[in-house]
Protein backbone atom coordinates (compact mmCIF):
# COMPACT_ATOMS: atom_id res chain seq x y z
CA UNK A 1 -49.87 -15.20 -157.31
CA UNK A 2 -50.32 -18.50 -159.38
CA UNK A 3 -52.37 -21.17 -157.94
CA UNK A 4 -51.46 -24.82 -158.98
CA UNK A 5 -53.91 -27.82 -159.73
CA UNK A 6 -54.96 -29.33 -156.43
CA UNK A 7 -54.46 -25.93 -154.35
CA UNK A 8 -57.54 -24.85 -152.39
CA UNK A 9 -58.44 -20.98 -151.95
CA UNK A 10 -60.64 -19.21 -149.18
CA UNK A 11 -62.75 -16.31 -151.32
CA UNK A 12 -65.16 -14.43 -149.83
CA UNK A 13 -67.69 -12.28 -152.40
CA UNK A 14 -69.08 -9.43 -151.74
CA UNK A 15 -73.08 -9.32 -153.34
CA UNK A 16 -74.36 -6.23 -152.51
CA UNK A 17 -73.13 -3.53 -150.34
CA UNK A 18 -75.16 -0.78 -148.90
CA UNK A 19 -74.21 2.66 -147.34
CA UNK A 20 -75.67 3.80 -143.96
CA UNK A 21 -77.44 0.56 -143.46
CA UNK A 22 -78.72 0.30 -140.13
CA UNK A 23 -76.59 -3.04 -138.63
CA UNK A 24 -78.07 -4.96 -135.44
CA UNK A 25 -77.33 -8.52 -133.45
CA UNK A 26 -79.27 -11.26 -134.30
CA UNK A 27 -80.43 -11.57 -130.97
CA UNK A 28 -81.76 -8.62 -130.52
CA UNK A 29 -84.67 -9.08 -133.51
CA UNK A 30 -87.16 -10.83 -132.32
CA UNK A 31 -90.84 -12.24 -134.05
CA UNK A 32 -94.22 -12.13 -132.68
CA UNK A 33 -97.43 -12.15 -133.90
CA UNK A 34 -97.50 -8.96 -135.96
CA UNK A 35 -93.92 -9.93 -137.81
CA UNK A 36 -90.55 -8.83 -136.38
CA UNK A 37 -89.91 -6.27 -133.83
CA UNK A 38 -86.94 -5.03 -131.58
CA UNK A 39 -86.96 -3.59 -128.05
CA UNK A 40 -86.06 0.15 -128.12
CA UNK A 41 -84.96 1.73 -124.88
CA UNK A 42 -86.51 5.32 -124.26
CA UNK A 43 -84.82 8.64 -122.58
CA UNK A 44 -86.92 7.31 -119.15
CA UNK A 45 -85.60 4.15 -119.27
CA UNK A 46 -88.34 2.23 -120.07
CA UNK A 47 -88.28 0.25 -123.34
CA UNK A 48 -91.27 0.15 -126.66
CA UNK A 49 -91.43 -2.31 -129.07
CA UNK A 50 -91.00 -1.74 -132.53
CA UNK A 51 -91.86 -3.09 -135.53
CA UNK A 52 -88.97 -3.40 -138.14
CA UNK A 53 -88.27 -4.52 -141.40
CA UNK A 54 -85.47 -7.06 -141.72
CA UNK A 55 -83.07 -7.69 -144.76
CA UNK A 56 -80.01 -9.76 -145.02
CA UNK A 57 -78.69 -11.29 -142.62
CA UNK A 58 -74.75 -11.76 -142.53
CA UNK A 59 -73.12 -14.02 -139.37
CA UNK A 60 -74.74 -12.87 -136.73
CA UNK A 61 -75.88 -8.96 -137.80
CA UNK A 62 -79.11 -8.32 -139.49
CA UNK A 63 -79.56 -5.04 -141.58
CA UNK A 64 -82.91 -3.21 -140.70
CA UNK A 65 -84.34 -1.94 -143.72
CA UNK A 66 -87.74 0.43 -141.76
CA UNK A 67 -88.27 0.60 -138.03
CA UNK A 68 -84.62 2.02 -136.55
CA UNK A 69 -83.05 4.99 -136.92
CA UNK A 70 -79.28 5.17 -136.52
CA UNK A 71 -78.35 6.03 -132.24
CA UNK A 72 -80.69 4.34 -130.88
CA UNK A 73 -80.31 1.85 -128.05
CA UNK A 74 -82.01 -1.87 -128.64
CA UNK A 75 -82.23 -4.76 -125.75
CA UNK A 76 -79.84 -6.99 -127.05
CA UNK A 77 -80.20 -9.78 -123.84
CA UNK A 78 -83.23 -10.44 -121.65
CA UNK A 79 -86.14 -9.79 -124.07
CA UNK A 80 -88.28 -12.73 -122.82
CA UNK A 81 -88.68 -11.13 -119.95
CA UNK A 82 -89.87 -7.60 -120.99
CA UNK A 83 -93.23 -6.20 -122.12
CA UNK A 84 -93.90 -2.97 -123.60
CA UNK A 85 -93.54 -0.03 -120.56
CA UNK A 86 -90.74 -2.54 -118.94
CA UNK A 87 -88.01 -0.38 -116.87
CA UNK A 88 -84.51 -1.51 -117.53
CA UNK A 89 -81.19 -0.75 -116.46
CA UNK A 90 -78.58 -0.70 -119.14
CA UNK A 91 -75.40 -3.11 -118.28
């Protein structure tokens, strides 16, 4: 492929890439008053916040560098509404 004087090209570069990385939805980190945290549903459907450790952020994923471990389920909607203890029913 030659590309001419004037002709545009979309590139996209790749920085860093990391294996097993831990990948969630923006909207499911959220920040309070002791740094970031996520909503982790338990086995009696009740849900726990915990503290995490963001890194980079691509679109609309962030990668989790401490706090998750890979399986488990996160509130990804509704969060202003829950507190620590909170039961939910997943949709």
């Amino acid at each position: 492929m030659n590309l001419w004087p004037g002709e545009f090209v979309r590139v996209v570069v790749r920085l860093n890439e990391s294996a097993d990385a831990i990948v969630v939805p923006a909207t499911a980190v959220q920040t309070g008053q002791d740094g970031t945290f996520v909503f982790v549903l338990k086995s009696d459907m009740t849900v726990e916040a915990r503290p995490v450790i963001t890194g980079r952020t691509f679109q609309k994923q962030i990668v989790i560098q401490k706090g998750l471990s890979g399986g488990e389920t996160i509130v990804t909607e509704g969060q202003l509404r829950l507190v620590p203890g909170s039961r939910v029913q997943v949709k």
